[in-house]
Protein backbone atom coordinates (compact mmCIF):
# COMPACT_ATOMS: atom_id res chain seq x y z
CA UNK A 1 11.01 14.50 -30.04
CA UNK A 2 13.60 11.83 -29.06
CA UNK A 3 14.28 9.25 -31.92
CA UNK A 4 12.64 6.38 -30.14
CA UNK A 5 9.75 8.25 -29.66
CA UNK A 6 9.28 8.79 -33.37
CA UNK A 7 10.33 5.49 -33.86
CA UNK A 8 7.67 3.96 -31.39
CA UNK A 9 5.20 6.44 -33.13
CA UNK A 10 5.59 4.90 -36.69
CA UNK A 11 5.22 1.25 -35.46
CA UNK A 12 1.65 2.11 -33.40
CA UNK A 13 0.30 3.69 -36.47
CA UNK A 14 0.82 0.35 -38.43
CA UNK A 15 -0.89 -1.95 -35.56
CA UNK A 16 -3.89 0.91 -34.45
CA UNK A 17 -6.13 -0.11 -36.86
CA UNK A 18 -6.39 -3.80 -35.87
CA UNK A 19 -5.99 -2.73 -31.91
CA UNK A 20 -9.70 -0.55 -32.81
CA UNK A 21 -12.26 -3.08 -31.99
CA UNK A 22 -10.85 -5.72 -30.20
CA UNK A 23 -12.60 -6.41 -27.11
CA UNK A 24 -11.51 -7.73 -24.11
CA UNK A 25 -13.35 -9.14 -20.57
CA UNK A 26 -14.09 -7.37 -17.30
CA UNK A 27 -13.13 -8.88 -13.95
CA UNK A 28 -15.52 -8.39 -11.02
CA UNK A 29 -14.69 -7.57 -7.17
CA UNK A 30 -14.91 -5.05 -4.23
CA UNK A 31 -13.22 -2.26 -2.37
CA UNK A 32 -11.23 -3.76 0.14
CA UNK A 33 -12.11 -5.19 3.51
CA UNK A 34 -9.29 -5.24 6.50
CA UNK A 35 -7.48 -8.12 7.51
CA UNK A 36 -7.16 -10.07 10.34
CA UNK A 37 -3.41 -10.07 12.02
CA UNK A 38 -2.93 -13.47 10.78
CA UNK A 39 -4.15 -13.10 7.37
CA UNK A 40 -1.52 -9.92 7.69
CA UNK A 41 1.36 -12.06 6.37
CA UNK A 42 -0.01 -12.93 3.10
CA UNK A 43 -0.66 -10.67 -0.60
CA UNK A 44 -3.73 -8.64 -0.08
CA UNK A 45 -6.96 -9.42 -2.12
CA UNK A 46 -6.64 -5.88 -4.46
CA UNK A 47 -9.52 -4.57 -4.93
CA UNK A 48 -11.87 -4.17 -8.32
CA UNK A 49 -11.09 -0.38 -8.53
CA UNK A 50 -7.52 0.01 -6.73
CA UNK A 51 -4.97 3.43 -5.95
CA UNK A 52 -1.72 2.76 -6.48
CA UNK A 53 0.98 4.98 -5.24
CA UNK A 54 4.75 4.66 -5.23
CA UNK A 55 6.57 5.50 -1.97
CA UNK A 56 10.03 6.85 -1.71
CA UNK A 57 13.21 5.34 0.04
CA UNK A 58 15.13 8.21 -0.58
CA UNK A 59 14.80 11.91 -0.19
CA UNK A 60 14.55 14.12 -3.26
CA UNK A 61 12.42 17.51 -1.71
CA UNK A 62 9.46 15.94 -1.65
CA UNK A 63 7.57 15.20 1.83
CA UNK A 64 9.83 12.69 3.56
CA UNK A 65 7.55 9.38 5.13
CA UNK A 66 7.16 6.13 6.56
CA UNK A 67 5.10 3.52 4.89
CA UNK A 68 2.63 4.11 8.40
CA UNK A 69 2.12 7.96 7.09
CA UNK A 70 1.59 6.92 3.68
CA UNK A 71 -2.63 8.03 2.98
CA UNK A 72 -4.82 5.06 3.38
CA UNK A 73 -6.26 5.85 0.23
CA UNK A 74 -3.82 4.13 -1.54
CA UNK A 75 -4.98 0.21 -1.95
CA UNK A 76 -1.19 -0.70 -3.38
CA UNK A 77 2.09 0.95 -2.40
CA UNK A 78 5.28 0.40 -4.20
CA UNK A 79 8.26 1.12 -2.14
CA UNK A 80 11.16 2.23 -4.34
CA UNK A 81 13.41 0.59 -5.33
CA UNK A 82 15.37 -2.40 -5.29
CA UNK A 83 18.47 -2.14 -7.22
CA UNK A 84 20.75 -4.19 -9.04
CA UNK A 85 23.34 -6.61 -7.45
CA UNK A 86 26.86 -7.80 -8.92
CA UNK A 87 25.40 -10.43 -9.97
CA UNK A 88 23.59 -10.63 -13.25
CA UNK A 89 19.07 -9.98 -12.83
CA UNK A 90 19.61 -10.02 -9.10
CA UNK A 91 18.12 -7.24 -6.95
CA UNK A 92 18.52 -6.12 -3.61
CA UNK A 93 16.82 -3.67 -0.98
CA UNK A 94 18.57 -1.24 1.54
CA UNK A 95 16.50 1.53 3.88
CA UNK A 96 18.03 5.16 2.77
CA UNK A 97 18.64 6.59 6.20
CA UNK A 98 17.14 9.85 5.03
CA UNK A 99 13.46 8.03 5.46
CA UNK A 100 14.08 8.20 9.50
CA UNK A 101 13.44 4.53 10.37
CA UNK A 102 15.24 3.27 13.07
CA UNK A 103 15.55 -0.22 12.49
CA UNK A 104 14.58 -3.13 9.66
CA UNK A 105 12.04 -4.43 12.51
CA UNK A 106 10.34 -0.99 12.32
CA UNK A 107 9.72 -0.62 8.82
CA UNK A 108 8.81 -4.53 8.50
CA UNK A 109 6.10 -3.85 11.06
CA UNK A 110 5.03 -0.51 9.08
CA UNK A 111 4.58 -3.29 5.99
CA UNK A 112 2.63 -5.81 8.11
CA UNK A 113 0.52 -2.85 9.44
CA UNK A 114 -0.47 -1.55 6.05
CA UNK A 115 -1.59 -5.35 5.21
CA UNK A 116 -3.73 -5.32 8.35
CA UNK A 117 -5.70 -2.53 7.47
CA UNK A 118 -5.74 -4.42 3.49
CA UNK A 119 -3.14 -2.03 1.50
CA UNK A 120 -0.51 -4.54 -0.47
CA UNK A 121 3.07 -3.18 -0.01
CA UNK A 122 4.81 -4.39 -3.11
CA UNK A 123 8.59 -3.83 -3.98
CA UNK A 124 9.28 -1.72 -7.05
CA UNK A 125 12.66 -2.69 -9.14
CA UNK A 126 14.18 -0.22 -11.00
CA UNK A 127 13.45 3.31 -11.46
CA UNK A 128 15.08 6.02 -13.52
CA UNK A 129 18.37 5.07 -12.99
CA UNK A 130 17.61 1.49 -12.38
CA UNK A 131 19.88 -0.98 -13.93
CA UNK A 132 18.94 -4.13 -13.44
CA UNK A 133 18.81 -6.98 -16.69
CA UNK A 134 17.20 -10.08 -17.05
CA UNK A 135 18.59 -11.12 -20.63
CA UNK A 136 19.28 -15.08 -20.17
CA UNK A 137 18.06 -17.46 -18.17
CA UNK A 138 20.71 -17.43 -15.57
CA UNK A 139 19.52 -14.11 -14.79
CA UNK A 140 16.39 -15.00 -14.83
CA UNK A 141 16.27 -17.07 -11.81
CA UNK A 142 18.65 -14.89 -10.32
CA UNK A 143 15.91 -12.48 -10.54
CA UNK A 144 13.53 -14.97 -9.08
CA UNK A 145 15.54 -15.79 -6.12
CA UNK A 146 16.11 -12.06 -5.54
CA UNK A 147 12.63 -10.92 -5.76
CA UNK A 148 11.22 -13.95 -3.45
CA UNK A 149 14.40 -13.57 -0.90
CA UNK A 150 13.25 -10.04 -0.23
CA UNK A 151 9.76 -10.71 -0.41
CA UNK A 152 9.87 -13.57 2.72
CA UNK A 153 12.43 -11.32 4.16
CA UNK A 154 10.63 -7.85 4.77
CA UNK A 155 6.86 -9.82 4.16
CA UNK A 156 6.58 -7.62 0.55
CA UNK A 157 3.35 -9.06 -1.16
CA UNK A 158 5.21 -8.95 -4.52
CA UNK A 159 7.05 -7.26 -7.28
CA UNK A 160 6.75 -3.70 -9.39
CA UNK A 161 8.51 -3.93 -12.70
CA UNK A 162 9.74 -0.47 -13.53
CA UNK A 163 12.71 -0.87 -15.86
CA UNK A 164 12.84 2.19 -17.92
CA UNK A 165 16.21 1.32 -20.29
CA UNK A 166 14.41 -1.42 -21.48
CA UNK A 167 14.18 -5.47 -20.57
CA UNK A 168 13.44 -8.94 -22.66
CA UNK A 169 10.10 -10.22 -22.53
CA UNK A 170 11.11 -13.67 -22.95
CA UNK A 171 13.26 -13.66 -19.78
CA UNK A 172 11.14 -11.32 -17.55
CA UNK A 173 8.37 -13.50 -18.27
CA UNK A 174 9.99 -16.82 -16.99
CA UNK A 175 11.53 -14.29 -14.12
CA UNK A 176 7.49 -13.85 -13.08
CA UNK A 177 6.35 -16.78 -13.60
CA UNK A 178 8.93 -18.89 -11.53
CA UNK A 179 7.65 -16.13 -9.17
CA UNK A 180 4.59 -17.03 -9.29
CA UNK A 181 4.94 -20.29 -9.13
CA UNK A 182 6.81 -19.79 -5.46
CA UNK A 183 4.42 -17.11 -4.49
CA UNK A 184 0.95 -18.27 -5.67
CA UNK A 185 -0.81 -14.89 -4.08
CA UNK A 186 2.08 -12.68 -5.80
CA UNK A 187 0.93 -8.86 -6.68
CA UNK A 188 2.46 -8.26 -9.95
CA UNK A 189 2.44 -4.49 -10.86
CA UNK A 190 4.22 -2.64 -13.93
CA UNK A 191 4.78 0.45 -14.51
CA UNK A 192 6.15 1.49 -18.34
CA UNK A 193 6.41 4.46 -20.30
CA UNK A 194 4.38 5.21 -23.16
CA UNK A 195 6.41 4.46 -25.58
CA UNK A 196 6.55 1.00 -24.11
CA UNK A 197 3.19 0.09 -25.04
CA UNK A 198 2.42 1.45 -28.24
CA UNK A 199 1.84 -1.97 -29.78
CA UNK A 200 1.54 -5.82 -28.23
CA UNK A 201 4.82 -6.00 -30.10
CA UNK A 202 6.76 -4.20 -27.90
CA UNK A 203 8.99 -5.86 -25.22
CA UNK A 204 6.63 -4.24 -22.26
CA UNK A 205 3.21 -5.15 -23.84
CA UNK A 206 4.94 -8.98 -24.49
CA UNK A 207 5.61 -8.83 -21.29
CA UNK A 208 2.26 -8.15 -19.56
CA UNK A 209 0.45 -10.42 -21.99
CA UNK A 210 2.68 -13.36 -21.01
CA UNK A 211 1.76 -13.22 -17.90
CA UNK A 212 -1.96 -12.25 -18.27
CA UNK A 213 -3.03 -15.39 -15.83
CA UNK A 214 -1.74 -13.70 -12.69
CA UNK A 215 -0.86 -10.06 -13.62
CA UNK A 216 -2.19 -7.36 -11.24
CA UNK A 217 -2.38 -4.10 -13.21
CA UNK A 218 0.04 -2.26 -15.69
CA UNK A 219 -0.16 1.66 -14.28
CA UNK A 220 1.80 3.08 -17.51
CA UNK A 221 3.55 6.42 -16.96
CA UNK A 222 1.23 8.90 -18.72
CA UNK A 223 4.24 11.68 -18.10
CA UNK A 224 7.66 12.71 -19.26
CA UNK A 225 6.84 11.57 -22.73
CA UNK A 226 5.67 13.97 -25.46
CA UNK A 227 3.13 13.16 -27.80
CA UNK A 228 1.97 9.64 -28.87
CA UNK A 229 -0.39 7.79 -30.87
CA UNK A 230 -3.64 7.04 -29.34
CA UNK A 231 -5.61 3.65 -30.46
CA UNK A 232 -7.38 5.89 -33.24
CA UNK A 233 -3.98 6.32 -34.51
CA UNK A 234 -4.25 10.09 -33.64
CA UNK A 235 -1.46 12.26 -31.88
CA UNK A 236 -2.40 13.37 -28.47
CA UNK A 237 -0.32 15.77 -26.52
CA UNK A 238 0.40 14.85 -22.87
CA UNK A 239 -0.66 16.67 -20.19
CA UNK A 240 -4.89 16.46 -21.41
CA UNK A 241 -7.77 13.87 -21.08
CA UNK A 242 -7.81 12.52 -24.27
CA UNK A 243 -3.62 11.34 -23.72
CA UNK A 244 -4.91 9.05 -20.58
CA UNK A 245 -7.94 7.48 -22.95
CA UNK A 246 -6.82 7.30 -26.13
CA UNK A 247 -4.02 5.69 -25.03
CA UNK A 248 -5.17 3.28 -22.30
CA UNK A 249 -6.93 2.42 -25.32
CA UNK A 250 -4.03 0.90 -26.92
CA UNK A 251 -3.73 -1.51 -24.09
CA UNK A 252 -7.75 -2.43 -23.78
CA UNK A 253 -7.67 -3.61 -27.03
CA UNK A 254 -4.25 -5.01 -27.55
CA UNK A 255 -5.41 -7.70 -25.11
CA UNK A 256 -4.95 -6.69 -21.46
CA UNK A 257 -8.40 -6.98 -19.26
CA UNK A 258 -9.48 -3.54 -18.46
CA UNK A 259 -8.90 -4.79 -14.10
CA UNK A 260 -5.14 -4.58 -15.39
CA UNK A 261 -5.25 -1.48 -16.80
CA UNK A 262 -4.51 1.51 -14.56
CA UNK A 263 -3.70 5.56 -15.18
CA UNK A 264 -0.37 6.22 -13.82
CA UNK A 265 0.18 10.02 -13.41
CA UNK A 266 2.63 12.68 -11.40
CA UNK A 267 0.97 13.79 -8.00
CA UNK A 268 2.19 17.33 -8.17
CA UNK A 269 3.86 19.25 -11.08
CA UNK A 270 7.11 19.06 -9.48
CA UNK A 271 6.99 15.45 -9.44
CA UNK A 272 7.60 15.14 -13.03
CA UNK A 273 9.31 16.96 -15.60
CA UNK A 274 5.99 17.23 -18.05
CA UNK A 275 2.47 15.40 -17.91
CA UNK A 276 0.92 16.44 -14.33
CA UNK A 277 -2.61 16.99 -15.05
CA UNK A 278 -4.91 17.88 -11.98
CA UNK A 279 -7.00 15.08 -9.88
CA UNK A 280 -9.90 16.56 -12.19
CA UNK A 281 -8.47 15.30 -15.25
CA UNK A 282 -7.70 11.93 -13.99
CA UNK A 283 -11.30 11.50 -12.81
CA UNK A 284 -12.63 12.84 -16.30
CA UNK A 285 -10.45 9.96 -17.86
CA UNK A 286 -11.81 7.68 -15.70
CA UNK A 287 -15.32 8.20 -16.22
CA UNK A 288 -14.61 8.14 -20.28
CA UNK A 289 -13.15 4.91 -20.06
CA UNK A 290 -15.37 3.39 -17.71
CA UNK A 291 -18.74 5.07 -17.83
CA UNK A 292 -18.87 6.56 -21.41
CA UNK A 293 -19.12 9.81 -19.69
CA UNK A 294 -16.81 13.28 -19.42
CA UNK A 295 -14.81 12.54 -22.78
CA UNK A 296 -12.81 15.09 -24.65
CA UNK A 297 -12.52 14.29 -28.10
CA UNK A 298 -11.66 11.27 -28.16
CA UNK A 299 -14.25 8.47 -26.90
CA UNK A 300 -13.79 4.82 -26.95
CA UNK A 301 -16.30 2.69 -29.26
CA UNK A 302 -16.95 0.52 -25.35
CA UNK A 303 -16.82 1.26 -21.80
CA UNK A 304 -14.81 -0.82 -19.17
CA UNK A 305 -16.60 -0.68 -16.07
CA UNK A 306 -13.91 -3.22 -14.76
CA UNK A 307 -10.62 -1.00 -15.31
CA UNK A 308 -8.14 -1.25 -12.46
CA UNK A 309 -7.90 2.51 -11.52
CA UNK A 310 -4.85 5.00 -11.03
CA UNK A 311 -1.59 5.49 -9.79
CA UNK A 312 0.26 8.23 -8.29
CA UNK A 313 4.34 8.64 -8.55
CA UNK A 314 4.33 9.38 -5.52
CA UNK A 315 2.93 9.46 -2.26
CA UNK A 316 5.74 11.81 -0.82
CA UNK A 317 4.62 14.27 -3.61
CA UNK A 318 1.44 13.71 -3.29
CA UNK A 319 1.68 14.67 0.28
CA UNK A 320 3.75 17.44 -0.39
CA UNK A 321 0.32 18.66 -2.58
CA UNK A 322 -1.75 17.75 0.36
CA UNK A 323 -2.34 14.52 -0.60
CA UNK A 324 -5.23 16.40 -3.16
CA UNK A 325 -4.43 12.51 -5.38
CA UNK A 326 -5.98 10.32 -2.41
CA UNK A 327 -8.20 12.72 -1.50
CA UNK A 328 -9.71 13.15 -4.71
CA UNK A 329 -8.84 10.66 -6.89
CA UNK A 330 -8.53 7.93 -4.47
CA UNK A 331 -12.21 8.58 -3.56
CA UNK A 332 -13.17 8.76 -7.91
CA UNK A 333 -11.39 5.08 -7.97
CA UNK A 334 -13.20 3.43 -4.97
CA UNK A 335 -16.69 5.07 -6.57
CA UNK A 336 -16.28 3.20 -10.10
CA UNK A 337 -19.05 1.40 -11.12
């Protein structure tokens, strides 16, 4: 096991026992409805129990899309990614030819027809190989200006943060709010690993608790990780149900409202290196955390009717699989209580 990963496994056993108990509200809401052409050009309402699924600019062997063949399953998409400028926290957003659009105009209308039918399109920043920092406030607003340039440029409904080498929760938290602050409606998605939010300490977990007020849904990456510490302060090996509860756990009680608490999982196994478990799995996890019901071993103390719901990495894989995440999961989501 990498070195941070035993690192990050030592500091969650010291906070689990105060994270066991804590208690935290449930938000309230409904699947979907479409919207009108006009309301088109404005963040979607997401819904109580939302599908999240990331959607590739880029061609890596999985099924190659446009945002139009995308499943409509999937309430939020996350088109990645936007990458780093030369200038310091700014980000920018270029179409891969590989993805077959024609034009800017075509893939801008492919946005404002997803919001029509009520599916925010949200821009991811980062990725793998991302390298984008927000460490001062200079890059800070640089961010800001970034994000919201590209936002009322392509009509995105608002930001994923998917910085996997790490970012400053000070910084990225005046980055969203001065986002917020321009975009009032703003979707605000995250997506870390597991070792990111192992304890409210961490730079991730900071993060998504200062900006609680407005946050959408943190969809950690429950792959690609090895074992970690669940809230009990018990090992669980990725890759089974009690991985996706016992550690969502962490984040229920560390303070996060279960609607901003999501399962983020491969949608094939040759979307991720390790941690694909089948739609079955997810919707066992699912019905643990919010209904009491399918459990392995590990079983929360409370249910969370109210938790967000799951996401996919990505639709092109999950196409690839025939689309057996939307299908099936998307339709365990939309059916929570």
């Amino acid at each position: 096991m990498p070195a941070r990963l035993l690192a990050g496994l030592t500091a969650a056993v010291l906070t689990t026992a105060a994270l066991v108990g804590a208690s935290t509200a449930q938000a309230a809401g409904t699947h979907r409805p479409a919207r009108s052409a006009a309301a088109a050009i404005t963040a979607a309402a997401v819904p109580r129990h939302a599908v999240t699924g990331y959607w590739q600019n880029f061609d890596n062997g999985a099924t190659v899309q446009k945002l139009k063949d995308v499943d409509g399953a999937y309430d939020i998409i996350a088109v990645s990614f936007a990458e780093a400028t030369g200038q310091p926290g700014a980000v920018t957003f270029r179409l891969d030819p590989a993805v077959g659009y024609g034009s800017t105009d075509e893939f801008k209308a492919d946005i404002k027809a997803k919001q029509a039918a009520g599916t925010s399109v949200i821009l991811s920043v980062g990725g793998e190989r991302g390298a984008v920092s927000v460490s001062d406030a200079a890059s800070a607003r640089n961010f800001t200006d970034s994000v919201s340039g590209l936002m009322d440029t392509y009509g995105f409904d608002g930001v994923d943060i998917d910085l996997e080498n790490g970012l400053n929760a000070t910084y990225m938290t005046q980055a969203l709010k001065a986002l917020h602050d321009r975009h009032g409606d703003v979707v605000v998605t995250m997506a870390p690993q597991t070792i990111d939010m192992q304890s409210p300490q961490n730079e991730y977990f900071k993060t998504a608790l200062g900006i609680k007020d407005f946050l959408t849904a943190v969809n950690m990456q429950y792959y690609n990780s090895g074992s970690m510490n669940g809230c009990d302060g018990k090992v669980y090996a990725q890759g089974t149900v009690d991985f996706l509860t016992a550690l969502a756990c962490i984040q229920l009680a560390g303070g996060l409202d279960p609607s901003q608490v999501g399962i983020g999982v491969p949608a094939s196994a040759r979307a991720a290196g390790g941690g694909y478990v089948a739609p079955s799995v997810v919707n066992a996890a699912l019905d643990c955390l919010t209904r009491g019901s399918n459990c392995g071993s590990f079983k929360p103390s409370r249910t969370y009717p109210g938790l967000r719901g799951a996401m996919a990495w990505s639709t092109n894989w999950d196409a690839a699989n025939g689309n057996a995440f939307a299908t099936q999961v998307g339709a365990h989501v939309h059916g929570l209580p």
